[in-house]
PDB file of N, CA and C in Angstrom:
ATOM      1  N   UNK A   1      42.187 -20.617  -6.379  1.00  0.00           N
ATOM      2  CA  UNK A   1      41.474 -19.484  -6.934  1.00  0.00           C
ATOM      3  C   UNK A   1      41.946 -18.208  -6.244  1.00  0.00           C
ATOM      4  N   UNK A   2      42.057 -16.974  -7.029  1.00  0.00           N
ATOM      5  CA  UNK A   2      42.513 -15.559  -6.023  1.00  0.00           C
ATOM      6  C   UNK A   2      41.910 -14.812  -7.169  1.00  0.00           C
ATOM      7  N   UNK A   3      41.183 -13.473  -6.475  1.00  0.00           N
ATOM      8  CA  UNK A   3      40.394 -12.569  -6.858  1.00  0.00           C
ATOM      9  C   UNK A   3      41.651 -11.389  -6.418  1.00  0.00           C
ATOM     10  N   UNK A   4      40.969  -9.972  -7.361  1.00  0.00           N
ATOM     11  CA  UNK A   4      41.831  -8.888  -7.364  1.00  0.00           C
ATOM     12  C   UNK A   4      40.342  -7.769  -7.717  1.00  0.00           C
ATOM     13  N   UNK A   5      40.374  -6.866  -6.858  1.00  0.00           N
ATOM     14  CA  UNK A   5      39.067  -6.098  -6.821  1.00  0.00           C
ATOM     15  C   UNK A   5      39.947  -4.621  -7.133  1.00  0.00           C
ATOM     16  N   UNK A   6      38.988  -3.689  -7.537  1.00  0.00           N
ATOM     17  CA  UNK A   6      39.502  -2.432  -8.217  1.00  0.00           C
ATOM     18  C   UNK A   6      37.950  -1.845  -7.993  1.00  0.00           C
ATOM     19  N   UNK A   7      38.011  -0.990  -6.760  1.00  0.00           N
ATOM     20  CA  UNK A   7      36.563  -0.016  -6.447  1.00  0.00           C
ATOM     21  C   UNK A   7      36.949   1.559  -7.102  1.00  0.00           C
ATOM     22  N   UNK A   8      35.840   2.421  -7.135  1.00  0.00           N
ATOM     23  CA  UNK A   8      35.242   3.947  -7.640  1.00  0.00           C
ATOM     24  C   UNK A   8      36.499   4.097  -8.573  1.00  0.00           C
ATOM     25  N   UNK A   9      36.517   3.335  -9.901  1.00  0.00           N
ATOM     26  CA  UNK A   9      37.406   3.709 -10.867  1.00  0.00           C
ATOM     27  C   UNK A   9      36.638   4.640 -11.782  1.00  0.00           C
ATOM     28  N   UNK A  10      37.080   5.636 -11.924  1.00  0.00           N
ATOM     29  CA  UNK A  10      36.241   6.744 -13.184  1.00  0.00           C
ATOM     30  C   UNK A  10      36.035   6.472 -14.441  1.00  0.00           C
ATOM     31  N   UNK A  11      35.141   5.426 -14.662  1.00  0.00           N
ATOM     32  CA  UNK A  11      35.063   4.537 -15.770  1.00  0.00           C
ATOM     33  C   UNK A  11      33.798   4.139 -16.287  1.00  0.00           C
ATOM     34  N   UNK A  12      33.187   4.179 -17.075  1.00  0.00           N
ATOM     35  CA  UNK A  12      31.408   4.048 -16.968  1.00  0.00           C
ATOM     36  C   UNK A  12      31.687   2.524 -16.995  1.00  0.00           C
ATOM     37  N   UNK A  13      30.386   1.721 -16.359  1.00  0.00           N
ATOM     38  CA  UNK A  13      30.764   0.786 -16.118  1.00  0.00           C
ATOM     39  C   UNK A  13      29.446  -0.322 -17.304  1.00  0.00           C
ATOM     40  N   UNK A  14      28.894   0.356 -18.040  1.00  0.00           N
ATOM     41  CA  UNK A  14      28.250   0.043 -19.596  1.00  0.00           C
ATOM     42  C   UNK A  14      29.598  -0.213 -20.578  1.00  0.00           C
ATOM     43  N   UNK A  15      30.491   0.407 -20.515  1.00  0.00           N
ATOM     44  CA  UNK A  15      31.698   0.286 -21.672  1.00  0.00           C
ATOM     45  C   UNK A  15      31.837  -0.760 -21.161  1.00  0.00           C
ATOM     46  N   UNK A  16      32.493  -0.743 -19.682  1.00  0.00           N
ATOM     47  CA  UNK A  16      33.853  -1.744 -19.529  1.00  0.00           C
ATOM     48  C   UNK A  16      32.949  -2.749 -19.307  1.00  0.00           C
ATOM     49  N   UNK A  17      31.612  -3.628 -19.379  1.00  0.00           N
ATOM     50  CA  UNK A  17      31.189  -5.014 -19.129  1.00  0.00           C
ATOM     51  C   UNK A  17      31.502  -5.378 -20.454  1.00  0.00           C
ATOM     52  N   UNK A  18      31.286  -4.267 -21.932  1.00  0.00           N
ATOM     53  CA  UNK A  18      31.670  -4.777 -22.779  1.00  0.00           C
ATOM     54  C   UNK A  18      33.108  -5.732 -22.872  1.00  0.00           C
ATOM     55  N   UNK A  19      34.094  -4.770 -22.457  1.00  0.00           N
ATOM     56  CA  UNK A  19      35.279  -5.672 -22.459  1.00  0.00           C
ATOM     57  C   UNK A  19      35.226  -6.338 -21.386  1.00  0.00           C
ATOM     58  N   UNK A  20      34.670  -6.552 -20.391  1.00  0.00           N
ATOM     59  CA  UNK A  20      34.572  -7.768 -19.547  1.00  0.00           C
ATOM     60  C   UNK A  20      34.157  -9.093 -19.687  1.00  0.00           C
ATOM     61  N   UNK A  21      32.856  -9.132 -20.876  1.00  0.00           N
ATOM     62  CA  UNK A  21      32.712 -10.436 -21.293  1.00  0.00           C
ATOM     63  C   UNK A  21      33.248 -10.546 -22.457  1.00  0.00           C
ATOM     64  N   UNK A  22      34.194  -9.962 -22.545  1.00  0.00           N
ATOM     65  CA  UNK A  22      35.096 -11.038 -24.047  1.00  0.00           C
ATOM     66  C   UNK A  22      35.931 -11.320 -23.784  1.00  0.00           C
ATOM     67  N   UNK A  23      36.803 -11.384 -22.181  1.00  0.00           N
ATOM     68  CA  UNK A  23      38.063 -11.874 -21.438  1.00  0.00           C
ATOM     69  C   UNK A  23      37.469 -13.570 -20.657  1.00  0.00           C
ATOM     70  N   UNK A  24      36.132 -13.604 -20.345  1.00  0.00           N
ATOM     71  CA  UNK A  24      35.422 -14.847 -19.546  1.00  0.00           C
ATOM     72  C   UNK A  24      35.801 -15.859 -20.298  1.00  0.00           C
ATOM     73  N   UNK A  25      36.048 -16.781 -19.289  1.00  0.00           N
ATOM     74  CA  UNK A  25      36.672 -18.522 -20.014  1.00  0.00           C
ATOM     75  C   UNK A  25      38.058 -18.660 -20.487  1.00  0.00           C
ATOM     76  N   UNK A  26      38.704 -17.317 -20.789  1.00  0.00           N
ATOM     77  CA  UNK A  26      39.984 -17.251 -21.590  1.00  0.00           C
ATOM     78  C   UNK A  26      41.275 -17.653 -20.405  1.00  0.00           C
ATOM     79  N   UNK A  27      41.962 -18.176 -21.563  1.00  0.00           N
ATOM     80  CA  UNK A  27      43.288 -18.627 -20.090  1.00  0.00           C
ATOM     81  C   UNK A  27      43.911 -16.760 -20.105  1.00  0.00           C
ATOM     82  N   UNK A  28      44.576 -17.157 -19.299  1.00  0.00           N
ATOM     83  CA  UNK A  28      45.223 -15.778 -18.705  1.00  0.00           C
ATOM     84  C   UNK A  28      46.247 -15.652 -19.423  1.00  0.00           C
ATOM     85  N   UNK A  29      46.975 -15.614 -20.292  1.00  0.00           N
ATOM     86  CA  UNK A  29      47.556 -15.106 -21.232  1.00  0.00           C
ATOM     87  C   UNK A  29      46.978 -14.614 -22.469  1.00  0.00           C
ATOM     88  N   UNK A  30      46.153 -15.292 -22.891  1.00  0.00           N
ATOM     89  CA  UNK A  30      45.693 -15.089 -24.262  1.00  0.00           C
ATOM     90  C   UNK A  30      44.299 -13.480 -23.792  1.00  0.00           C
ATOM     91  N   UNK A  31      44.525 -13.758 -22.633  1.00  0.00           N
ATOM     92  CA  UNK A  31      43.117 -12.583 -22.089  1.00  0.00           C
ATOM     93  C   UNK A  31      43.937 -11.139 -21.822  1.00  0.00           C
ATOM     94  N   UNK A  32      45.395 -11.666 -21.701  1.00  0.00           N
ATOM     95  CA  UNK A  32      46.431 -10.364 -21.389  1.00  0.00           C
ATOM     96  C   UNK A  32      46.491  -9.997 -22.607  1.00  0.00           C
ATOM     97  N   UNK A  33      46.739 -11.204 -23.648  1.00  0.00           N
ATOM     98  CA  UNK A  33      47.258 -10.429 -25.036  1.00  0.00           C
ATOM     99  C   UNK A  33      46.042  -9.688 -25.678  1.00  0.00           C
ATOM    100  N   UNK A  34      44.681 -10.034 -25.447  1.00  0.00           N
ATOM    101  CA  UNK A  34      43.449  -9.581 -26.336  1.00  0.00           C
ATOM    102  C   UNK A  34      43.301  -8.295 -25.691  1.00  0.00           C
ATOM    103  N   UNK A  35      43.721  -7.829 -24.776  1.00  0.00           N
ATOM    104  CA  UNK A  35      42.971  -6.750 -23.649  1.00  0.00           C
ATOM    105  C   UNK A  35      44.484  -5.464 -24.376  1.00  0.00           C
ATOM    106  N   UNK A  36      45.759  -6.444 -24.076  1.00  0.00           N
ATOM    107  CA  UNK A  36      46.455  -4.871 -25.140  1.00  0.00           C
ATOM    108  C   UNK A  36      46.486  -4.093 -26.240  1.00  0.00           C
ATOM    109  N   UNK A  37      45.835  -5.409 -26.830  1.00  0.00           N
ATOM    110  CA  UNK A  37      45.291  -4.561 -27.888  1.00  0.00           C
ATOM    111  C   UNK A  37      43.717  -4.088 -28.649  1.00  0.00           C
ATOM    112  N   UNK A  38      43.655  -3.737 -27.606  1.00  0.00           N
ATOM    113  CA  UNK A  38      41.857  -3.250 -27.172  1.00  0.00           C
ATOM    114  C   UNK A  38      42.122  -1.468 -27.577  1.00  0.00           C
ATOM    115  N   UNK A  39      41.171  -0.700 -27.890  1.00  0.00           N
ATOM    116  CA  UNK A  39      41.397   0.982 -27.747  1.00  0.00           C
ATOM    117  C   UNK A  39      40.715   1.163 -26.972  1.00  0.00           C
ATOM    118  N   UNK A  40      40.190   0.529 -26.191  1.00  0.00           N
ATOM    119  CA  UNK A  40      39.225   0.971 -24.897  1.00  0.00           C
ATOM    120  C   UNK A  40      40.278   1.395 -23.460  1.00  0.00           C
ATOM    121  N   UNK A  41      39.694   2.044 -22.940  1.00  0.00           N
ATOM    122  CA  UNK A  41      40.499   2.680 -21.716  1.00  0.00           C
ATOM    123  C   UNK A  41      40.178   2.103 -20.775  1.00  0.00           C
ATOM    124  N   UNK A  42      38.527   0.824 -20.675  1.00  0.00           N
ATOM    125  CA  UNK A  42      38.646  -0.200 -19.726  1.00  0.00           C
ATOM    126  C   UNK A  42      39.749  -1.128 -19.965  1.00  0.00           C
ATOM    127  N   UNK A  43      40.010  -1.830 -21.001  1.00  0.00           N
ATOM    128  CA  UNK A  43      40.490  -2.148 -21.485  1.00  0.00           C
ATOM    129  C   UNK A  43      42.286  -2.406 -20.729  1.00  0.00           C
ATOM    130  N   UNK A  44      42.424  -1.527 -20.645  1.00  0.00           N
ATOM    131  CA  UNK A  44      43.627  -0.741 -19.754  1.00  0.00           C
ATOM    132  C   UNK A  44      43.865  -1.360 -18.358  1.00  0.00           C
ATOM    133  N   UNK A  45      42.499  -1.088 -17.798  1.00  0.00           N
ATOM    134  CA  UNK A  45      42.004  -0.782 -16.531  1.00  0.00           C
ATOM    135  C   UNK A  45      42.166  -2.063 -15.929  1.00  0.00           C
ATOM    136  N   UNK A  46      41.105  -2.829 -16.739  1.00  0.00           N
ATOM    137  CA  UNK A  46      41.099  -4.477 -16.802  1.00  0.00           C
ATOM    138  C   UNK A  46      41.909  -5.611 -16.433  1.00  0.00           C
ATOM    139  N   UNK A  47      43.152  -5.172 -17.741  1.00  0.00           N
ATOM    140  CA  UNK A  47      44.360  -5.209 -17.779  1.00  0.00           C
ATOM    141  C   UNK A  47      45.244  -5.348 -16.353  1.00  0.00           C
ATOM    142  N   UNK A  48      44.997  -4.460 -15.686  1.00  0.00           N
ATOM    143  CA  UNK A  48      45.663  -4.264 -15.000  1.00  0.00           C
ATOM    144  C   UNK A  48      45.552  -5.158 -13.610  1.00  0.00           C
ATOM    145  N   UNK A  49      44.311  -5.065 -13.416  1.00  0.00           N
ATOM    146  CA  UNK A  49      43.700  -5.461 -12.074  1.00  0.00           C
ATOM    147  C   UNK A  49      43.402  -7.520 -12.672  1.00  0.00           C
ATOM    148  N   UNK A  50      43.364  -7.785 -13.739  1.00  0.00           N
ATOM    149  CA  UNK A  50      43.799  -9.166 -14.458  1.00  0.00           C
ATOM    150  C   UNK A  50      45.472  -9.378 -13.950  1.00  0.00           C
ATOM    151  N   UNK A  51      45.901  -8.953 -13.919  1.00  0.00           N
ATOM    152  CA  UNK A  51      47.741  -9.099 -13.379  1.00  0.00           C
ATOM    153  C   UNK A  51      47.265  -9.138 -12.783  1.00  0.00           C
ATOM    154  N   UNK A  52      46.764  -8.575 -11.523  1.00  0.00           N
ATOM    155  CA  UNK A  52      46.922  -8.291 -10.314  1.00  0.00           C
ATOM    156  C   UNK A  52      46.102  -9.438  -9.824  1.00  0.00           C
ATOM    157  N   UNK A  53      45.008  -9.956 -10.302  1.00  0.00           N
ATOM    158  CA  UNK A  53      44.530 -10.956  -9.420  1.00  0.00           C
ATOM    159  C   UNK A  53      45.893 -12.211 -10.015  1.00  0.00           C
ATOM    160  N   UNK A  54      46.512 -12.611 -11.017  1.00  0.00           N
ATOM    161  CA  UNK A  54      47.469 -13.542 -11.444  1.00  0.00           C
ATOM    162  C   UNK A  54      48.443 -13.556 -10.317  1.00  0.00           C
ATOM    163  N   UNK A  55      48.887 -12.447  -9.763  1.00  0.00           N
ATOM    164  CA  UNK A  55      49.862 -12.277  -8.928  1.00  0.00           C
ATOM    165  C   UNK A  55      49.570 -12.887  -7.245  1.00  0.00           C
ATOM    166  N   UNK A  56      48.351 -12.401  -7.142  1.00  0.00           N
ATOM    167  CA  UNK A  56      47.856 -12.348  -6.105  1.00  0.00           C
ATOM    168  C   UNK A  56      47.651 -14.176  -5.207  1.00  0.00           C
ATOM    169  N   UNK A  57      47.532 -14.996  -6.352  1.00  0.00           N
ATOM    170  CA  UNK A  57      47.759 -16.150  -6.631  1.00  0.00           C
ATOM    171  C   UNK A  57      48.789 -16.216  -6.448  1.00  0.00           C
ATOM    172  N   UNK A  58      50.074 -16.065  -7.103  1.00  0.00           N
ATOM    173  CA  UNK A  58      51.243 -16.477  -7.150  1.00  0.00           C
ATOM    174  C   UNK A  58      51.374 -17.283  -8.568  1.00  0.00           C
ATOM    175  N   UNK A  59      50.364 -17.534  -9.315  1.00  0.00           N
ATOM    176  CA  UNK A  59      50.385 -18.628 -10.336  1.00  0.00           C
ATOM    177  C   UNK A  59      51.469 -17.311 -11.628  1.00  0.00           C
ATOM    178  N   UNK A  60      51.545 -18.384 -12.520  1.00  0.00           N
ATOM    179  CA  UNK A  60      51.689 -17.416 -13.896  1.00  0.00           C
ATOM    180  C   UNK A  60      50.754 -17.571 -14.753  1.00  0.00           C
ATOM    181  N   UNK A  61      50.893 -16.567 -16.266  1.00  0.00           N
ATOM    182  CA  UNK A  61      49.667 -16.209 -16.726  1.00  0.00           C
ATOM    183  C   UNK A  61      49.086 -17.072 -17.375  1.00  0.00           C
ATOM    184  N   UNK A  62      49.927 -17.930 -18.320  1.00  0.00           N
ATOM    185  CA  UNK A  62      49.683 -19.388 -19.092  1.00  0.00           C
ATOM    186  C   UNK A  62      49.068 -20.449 -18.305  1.00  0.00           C
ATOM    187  N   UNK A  63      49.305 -20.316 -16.992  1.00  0.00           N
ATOM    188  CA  UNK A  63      48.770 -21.659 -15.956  1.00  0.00           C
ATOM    189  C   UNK A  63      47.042 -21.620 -15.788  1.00  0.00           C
ATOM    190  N   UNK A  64      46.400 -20.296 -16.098  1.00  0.00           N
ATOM    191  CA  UNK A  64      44.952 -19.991 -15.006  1.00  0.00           C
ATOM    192  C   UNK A  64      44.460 -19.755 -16.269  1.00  0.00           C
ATOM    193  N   UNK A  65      43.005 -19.692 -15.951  1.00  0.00           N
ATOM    194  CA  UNK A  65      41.621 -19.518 -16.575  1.00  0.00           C
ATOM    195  C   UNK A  65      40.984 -18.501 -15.195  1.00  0.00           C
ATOM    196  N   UNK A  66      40.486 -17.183 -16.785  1.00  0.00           N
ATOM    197  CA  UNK A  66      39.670 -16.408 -16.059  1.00  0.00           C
ATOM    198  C   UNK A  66      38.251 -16.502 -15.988  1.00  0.00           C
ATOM    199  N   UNK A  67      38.353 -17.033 -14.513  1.00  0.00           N
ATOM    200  CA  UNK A  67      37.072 -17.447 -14.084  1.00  0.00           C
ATOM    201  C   UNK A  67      35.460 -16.603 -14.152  1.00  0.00           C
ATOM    202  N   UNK A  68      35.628 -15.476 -13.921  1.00  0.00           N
ATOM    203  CA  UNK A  68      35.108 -14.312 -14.047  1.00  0.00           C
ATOM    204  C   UNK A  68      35.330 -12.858 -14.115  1.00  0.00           C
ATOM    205  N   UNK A  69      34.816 -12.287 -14.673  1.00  0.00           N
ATOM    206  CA  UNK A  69      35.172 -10.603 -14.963  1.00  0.00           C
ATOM    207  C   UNK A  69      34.262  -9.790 -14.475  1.00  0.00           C
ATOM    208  N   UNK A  70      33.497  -9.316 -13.340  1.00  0.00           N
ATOM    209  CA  UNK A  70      32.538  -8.554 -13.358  1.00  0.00           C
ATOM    210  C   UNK A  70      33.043  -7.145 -13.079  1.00  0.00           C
ATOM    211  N   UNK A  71      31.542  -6.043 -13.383  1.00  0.00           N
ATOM    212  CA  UNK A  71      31.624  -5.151 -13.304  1.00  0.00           C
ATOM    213  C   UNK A  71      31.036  -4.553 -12.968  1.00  0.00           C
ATOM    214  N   UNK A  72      30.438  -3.677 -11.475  1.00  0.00           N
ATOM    215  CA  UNK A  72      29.462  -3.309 -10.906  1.00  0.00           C
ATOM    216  C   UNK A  72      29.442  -1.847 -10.964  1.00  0.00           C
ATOM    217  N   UNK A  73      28.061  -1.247 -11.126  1.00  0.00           N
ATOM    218  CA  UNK A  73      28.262   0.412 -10.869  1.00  0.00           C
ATOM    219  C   UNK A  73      28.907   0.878  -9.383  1.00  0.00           C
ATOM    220  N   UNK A  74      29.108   1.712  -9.810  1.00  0.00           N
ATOM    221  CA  UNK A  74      29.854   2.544  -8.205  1.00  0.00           C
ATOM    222  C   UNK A  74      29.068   3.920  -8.056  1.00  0.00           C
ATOM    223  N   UNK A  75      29.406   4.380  -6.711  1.00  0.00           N
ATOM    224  CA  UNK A  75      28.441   5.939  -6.781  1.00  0.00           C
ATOM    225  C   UNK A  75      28.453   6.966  -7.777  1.00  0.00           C
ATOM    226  N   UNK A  76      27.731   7.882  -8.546  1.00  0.00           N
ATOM    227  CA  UNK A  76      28.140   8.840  -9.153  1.00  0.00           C
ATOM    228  C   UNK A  76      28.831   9.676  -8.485  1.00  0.00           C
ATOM    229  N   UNK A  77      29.526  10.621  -9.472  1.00  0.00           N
ATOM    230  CA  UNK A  77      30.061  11.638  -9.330  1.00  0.00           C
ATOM    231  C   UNK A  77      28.882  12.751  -9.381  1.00  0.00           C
ATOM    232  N   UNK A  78      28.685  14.298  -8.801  1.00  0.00           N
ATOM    233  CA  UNK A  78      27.548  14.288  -9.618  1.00  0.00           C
ATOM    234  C   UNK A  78      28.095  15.719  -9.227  1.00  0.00           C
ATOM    235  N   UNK A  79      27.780  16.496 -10.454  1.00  0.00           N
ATOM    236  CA  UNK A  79      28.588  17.835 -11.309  1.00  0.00           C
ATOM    237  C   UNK A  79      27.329  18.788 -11.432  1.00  0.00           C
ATOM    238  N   UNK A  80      27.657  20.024 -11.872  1.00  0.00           N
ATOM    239  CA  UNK A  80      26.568  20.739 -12.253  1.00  0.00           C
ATOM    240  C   UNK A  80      26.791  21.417 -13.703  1.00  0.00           C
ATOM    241  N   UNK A  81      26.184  22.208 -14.426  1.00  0.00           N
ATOM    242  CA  UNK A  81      26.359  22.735 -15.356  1.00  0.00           C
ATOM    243  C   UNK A  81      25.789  24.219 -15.644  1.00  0.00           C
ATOM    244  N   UNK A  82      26.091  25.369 -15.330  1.00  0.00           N
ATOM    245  CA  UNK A  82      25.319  26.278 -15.158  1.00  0.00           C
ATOM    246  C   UNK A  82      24.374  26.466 -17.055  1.00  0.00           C
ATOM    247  N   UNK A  83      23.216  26.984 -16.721  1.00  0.00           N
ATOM    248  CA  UNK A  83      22.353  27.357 -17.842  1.00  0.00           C
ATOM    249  C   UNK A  83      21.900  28.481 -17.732  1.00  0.00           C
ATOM    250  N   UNK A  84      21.157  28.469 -18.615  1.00  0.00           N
ATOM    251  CA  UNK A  84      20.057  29.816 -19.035  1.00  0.00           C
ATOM    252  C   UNK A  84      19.708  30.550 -18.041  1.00  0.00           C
ATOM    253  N   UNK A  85      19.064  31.575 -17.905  1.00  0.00           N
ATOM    254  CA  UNK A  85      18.443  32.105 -16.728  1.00  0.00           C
ATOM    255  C   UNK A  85      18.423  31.314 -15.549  1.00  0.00           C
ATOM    256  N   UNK A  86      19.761  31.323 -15.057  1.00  0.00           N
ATOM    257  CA  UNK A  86      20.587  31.199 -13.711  1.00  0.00           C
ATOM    258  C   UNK A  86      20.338  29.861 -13.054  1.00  0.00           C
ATOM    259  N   UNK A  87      19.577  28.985 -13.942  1.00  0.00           N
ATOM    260  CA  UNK A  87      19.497  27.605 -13.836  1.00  0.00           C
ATOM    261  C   UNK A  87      20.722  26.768 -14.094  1.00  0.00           C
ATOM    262  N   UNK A  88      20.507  25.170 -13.266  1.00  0.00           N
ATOM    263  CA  UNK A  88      21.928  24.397 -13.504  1.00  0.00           C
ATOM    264  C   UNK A  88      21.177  23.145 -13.859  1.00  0.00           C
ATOM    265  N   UNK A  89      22.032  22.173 -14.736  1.00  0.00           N
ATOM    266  CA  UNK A  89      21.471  20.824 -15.395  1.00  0.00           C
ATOM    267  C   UNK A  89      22.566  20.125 -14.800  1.00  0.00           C
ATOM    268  N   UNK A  90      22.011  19.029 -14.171  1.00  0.00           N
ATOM    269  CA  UNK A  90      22.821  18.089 -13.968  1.00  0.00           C
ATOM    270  C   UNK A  90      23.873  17.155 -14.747  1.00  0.00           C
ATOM    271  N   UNK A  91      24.861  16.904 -14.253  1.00  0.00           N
ATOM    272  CA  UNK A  91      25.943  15.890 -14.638  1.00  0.00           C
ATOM    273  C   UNK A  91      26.482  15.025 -14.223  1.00  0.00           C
ATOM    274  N   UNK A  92      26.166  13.562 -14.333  1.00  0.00           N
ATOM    275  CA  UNK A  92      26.004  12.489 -13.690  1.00  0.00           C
ATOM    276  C   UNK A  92      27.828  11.942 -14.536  1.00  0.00           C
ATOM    277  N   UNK A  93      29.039  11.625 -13.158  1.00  0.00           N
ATOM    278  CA  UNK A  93      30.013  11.189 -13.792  1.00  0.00           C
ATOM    279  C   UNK A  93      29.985   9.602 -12.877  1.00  0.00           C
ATOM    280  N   UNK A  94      30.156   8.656 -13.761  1.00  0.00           N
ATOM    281  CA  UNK A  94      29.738   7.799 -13.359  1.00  0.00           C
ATOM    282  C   UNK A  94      31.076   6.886 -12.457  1.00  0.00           C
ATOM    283  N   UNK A  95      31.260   5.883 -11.562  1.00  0.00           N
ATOM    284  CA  UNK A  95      32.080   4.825 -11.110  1.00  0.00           C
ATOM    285  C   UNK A  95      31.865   3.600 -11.623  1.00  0.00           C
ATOM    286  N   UNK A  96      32.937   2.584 -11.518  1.00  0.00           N
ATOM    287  CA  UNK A  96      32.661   1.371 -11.338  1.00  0.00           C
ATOM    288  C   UNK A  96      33.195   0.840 -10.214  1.00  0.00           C
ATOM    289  N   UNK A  97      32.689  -0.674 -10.355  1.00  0.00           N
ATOM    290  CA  UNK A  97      33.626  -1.340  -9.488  1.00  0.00           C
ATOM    291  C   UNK A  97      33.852  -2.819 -10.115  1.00  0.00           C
ATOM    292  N   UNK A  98      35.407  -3.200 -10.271  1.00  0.00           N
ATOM    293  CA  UNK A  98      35.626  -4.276 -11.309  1.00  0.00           C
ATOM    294  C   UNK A  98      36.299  -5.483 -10.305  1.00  0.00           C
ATOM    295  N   UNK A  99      35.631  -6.715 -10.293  1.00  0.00           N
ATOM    296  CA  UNK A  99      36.307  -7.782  -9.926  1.00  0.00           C
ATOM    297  C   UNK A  99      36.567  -8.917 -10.738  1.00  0.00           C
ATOM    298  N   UNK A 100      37.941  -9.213 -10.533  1.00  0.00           N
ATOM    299  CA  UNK A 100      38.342 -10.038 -11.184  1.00  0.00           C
ATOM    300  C   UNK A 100      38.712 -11.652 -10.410  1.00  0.00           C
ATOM    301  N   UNK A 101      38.332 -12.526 -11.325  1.00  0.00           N
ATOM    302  CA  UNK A 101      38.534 -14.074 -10.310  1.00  0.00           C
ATOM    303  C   UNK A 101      39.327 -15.232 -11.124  1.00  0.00           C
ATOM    304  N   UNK A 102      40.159 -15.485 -10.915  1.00  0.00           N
ATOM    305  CA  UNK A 102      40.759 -16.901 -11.641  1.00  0.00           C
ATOM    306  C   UNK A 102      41.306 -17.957 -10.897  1.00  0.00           C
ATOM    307  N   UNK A 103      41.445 -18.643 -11.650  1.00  0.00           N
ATOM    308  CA  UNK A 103      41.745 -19.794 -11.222  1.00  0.00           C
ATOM    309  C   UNK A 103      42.631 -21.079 -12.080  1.00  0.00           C
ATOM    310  N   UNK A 104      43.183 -21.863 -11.410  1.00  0.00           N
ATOM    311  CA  UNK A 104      44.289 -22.974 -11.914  1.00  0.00           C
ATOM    312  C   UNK A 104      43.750 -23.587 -13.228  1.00  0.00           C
ATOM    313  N   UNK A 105      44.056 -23.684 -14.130  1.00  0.00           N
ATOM    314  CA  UNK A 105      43.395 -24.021 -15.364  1.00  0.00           C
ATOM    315  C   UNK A 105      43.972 -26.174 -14.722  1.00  0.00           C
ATOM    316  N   UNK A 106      42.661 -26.777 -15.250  1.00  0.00           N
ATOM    317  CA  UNK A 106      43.046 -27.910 -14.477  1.00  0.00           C
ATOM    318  C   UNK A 106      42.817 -28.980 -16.187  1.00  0.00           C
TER     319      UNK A 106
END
């Protein structure tokens, strides 16, 4: 088994669980091919740090099953917005934090 972690990515982390549970259970190829052609910008992200735990292993992509995909919030960013009579509204930019886990398809 080898994990590949990816912390404070500028990514809301409500989108990307979406594409996180539709990669779970999938062997690692067929989870590379579904994720390129995603229009999501987790999607991307995912992508990426999915190699990276494959590598991290040493295995190749056809050999493993992705064991898990999670996706945890990370700190905000947090912005201001000036308003009306010299008031400011907040702007919450959000993080994640994405781990990825696989393992030897047996």
């Amino acid at each position: 088994m080898s994990k590949a972690i990816l912390r404070h990515i500028r990514l809301s982390p409500t989108k990307a669980r979406l594409v996180a549970r539709e990669i779970q259970g999938l062997n690692g190829e067929e989870a590379l091919a579904k994720l390129e052609f995603m229009p999501n910008k987790a999607a991307r992200v995912i992508a990426k740090v999915l190699t990276s735990a494959i590598a991290n292993g040493g295995y190749d992509a056809n050999e493993v099953v992705v064991k898990s995909c999670r996706v945890d919030r990370g700190p905000y960013l947090k912005r201001f917005r000036p308003r009306a009579r010299g008031m400011a509204s907040k702007i919450l930019k959000p993080t994640a934090h994405i781990y990825v886990e696989v393992e030897k398809e047996s």
